[in-house]
Protein backbone atom coordinates (compact mmCIF):
# COMPACT_ATOMS: atom_id res chain seq x y z
CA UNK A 1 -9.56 -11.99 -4.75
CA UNK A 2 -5.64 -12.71 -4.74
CA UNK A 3 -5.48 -10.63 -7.86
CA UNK A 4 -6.39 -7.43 -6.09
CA UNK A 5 -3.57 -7.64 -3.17
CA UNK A 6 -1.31 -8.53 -6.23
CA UNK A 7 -2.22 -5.40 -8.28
CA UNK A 8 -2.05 -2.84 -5.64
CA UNK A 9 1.96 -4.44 -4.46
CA UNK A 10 2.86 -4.00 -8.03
CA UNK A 11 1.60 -0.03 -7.97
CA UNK A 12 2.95 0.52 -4.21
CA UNK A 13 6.47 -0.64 -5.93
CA UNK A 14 6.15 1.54 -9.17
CA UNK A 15 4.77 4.58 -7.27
CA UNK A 16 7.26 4.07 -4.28
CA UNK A 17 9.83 4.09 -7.19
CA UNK A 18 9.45 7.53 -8.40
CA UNK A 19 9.21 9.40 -6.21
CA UNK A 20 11.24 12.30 -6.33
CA UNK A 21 9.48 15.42 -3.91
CA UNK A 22 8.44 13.06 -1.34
CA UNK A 23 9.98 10.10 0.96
CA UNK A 24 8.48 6.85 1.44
CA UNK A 25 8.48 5.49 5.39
CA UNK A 26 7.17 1.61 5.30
CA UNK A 27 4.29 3.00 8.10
CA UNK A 28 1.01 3.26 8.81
CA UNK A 29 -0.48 6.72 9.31
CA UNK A 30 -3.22 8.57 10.22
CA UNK A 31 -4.34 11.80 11.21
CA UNK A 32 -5.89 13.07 14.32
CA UNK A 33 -6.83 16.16 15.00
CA UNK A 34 -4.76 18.10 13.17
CA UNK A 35 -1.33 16.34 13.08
CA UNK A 36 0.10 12.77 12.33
CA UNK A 37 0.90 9.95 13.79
CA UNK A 38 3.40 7.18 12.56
CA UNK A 39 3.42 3.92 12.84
CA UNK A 40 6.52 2.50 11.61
CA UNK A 41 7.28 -1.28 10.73
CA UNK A 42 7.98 -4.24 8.45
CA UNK A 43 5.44 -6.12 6.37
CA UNK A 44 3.40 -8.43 8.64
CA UNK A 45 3.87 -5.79 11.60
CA UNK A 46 0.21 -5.51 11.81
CA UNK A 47 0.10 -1.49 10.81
CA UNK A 48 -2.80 -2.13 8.87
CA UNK A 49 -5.50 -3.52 11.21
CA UNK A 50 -4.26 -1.10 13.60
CA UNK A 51 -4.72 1.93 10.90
CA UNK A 52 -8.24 0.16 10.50
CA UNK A 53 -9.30 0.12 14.06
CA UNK A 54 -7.88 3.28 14.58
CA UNK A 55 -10.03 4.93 11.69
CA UNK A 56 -13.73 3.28 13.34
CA UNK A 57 -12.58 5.30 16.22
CA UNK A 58 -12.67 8.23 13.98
CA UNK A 59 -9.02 8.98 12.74
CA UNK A 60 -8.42 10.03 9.43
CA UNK A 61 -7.18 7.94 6.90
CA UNK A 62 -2.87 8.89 5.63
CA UNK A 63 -1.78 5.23 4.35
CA UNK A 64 -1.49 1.97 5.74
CA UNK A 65 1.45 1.22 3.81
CA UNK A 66 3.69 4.35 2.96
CA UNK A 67 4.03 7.57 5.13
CA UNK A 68 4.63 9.90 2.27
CA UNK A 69 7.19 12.95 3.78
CA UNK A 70 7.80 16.04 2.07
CA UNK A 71 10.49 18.44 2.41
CA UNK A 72 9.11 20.10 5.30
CA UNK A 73 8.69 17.13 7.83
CA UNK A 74 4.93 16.56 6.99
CA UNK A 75 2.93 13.57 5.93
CA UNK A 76 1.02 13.55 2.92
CA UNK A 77 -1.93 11.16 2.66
CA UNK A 78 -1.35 8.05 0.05
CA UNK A 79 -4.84 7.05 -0.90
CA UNK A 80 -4.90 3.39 -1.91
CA UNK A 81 -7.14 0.44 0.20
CA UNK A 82 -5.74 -1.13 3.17
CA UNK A 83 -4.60 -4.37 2.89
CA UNK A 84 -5.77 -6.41 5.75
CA UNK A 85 -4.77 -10.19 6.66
CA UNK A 86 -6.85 -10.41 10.21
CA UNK A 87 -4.66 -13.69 11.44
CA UNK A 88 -5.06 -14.72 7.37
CA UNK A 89 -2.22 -15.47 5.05
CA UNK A 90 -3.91 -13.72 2.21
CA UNK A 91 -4.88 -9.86 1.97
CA UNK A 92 -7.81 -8.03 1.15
CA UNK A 93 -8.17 -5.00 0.28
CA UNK A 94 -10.93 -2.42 2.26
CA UNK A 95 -11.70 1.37 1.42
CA UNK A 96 -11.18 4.06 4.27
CA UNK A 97 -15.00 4.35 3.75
CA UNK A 98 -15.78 1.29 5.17
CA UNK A 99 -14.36 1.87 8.30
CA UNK A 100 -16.41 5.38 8.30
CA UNK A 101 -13.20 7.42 7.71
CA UNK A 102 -12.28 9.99 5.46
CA UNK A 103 -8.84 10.03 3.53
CA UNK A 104 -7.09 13.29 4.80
CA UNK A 105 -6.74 16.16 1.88
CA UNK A 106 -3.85 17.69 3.08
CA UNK A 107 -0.38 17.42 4.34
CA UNK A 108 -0.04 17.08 8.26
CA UNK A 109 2.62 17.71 10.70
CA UNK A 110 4.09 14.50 12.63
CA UNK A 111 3.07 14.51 16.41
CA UNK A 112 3.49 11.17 17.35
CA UNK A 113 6.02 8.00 16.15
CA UNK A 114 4.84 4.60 17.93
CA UNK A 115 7.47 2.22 17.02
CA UNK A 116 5.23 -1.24 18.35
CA UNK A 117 6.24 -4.80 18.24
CA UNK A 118 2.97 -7.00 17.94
CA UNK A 119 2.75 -9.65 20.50
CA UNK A 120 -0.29 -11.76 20.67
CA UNK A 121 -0.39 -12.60 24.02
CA UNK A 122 1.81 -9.50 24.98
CA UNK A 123 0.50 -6.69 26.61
CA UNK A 124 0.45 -2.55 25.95
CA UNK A 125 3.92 -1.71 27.16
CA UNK A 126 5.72 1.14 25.73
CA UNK A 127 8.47 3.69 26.58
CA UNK A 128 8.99 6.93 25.78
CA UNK A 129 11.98 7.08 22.94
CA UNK A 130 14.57 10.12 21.94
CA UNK A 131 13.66 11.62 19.03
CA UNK A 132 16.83 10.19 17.78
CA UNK A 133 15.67 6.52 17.92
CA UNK A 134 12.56 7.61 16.29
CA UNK A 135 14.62 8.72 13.16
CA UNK A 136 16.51 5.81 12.98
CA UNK A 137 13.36 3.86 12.92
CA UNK A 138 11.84 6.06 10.35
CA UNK A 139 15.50 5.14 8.10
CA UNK A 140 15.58 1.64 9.05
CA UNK A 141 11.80 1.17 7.21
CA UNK A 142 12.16 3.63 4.16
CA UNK A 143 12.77 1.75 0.66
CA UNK A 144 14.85 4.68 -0.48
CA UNK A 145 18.56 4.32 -0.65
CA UNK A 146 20.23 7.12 1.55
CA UNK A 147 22.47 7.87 -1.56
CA UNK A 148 19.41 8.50 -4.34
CA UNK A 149 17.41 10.17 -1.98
CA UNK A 150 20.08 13.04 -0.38
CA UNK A 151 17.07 15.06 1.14
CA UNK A 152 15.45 12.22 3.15
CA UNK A 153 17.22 12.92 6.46
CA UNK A 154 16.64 16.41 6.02
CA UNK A 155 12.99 15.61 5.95
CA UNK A 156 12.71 12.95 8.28
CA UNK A 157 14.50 15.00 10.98
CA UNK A 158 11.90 17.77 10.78
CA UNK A 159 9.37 15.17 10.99
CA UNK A 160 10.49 14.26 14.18
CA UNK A 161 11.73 17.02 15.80
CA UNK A 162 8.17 18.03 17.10
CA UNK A 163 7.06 14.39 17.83
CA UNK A 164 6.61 12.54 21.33
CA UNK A 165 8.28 9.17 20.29
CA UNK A 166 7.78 5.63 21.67
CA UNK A 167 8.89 2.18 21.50
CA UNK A 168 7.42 -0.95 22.73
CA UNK A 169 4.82 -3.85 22.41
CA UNK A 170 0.99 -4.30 21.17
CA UNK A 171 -1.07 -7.01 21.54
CA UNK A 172 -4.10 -6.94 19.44
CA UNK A 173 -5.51 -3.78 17.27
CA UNK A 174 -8.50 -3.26 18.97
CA UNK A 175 -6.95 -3.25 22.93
CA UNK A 176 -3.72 -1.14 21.13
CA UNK A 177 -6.01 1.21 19.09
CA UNK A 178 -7.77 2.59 22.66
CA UNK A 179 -3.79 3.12 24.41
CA UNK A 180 -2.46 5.22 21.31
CA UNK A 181 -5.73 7.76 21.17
CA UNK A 182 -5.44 7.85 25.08
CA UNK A 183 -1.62 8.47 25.02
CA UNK A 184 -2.58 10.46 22.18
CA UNK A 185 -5.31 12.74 23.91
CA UNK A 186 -2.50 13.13 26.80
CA UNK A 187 0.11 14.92 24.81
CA UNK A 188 -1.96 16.47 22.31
């Protein structure tokens, strides 16, 4: 089952590679209703269980890995499994379909940016952000270098510059996943 994880890093890397129309952000995403939502943050962040709880609660599926951001500031789905670890070392993978979610079939506009720090025995505490912030957050977790991508802050500034952006701490994905849809249903 370690082979799996394996294969799909080794694709992420390739595909992140060459891309040349579209930016990579290292962030979950999903859909809901009809705009994005961005979940930046490092490997081991926990963006993937929270993509996966967010998707049972009906959210549609953009990546758990790589928000994919065209010229125009939206988000473009990257359909690959999420990679869970659920308080494991090792990943495995599960389909958008077996969290009863669809994987979205077009690009979206960005809405929301939740920049979250997961603390286990933190609580839901989070602050409205500048949109500034929010793009700095979005550069700080792209693999692209600034100088072989030129059009990347171009892009990521008109992904932000309709978003309600915040910072702050999680504690597990199933508490966090019912604060971002009802921050989310608040500033819709």
């Amino acid at each position: 089952m370690l082979l799996v994880p394996r294969l799909i890093n080794a694709l992420d890397a390739v595909v992140i590679q060459r891309l040349r129309a579209l930016h990579a952000v290292h962030a979950g995403a999903v859909k809901l209703g009809s705009h994005a939502l961005l979940l930046p943050g490092a490997s081991h962040a926990g963006k993937s269980s929270l993509v996966a709880e967010l998707l049972k609660r009906g959210a549609t599926y953009l990546s758990d890995e790589y928000a994919l951001i065209d010229s125009e500031g939206c988000v473009h789905s990257y359909p690959r499994p999420l990679l869970l670890r659920n308080g494991r070392p090792d990943q495995f993978p599960l389909l958008p379909e077996e969290c009863d979610a669809f994987i979205a079939d077009e690009p979206v506009p960005v809405r929301w940016i939740l920049s979250l720090r997961y603390e286990a025995a933190g609580a839901w505490q989070i602050a409205r952000v500048p949109q500034s912030l929010a793009m700095l957050d979005l550069l700080r977790n792209t693999p692209h270098a600034l100088a072989e991508s030129p059009g990347m802050v171009a892009s990521f500034r008109l992904a932000v510059a309709e978003a309600n952006c915040y910072s702050g701490t999680r504690n597990e994905a199933i508490h966090a996943a019912g604060e971002i849809l009802r921050l989310a249903e608040s500033n819709a």
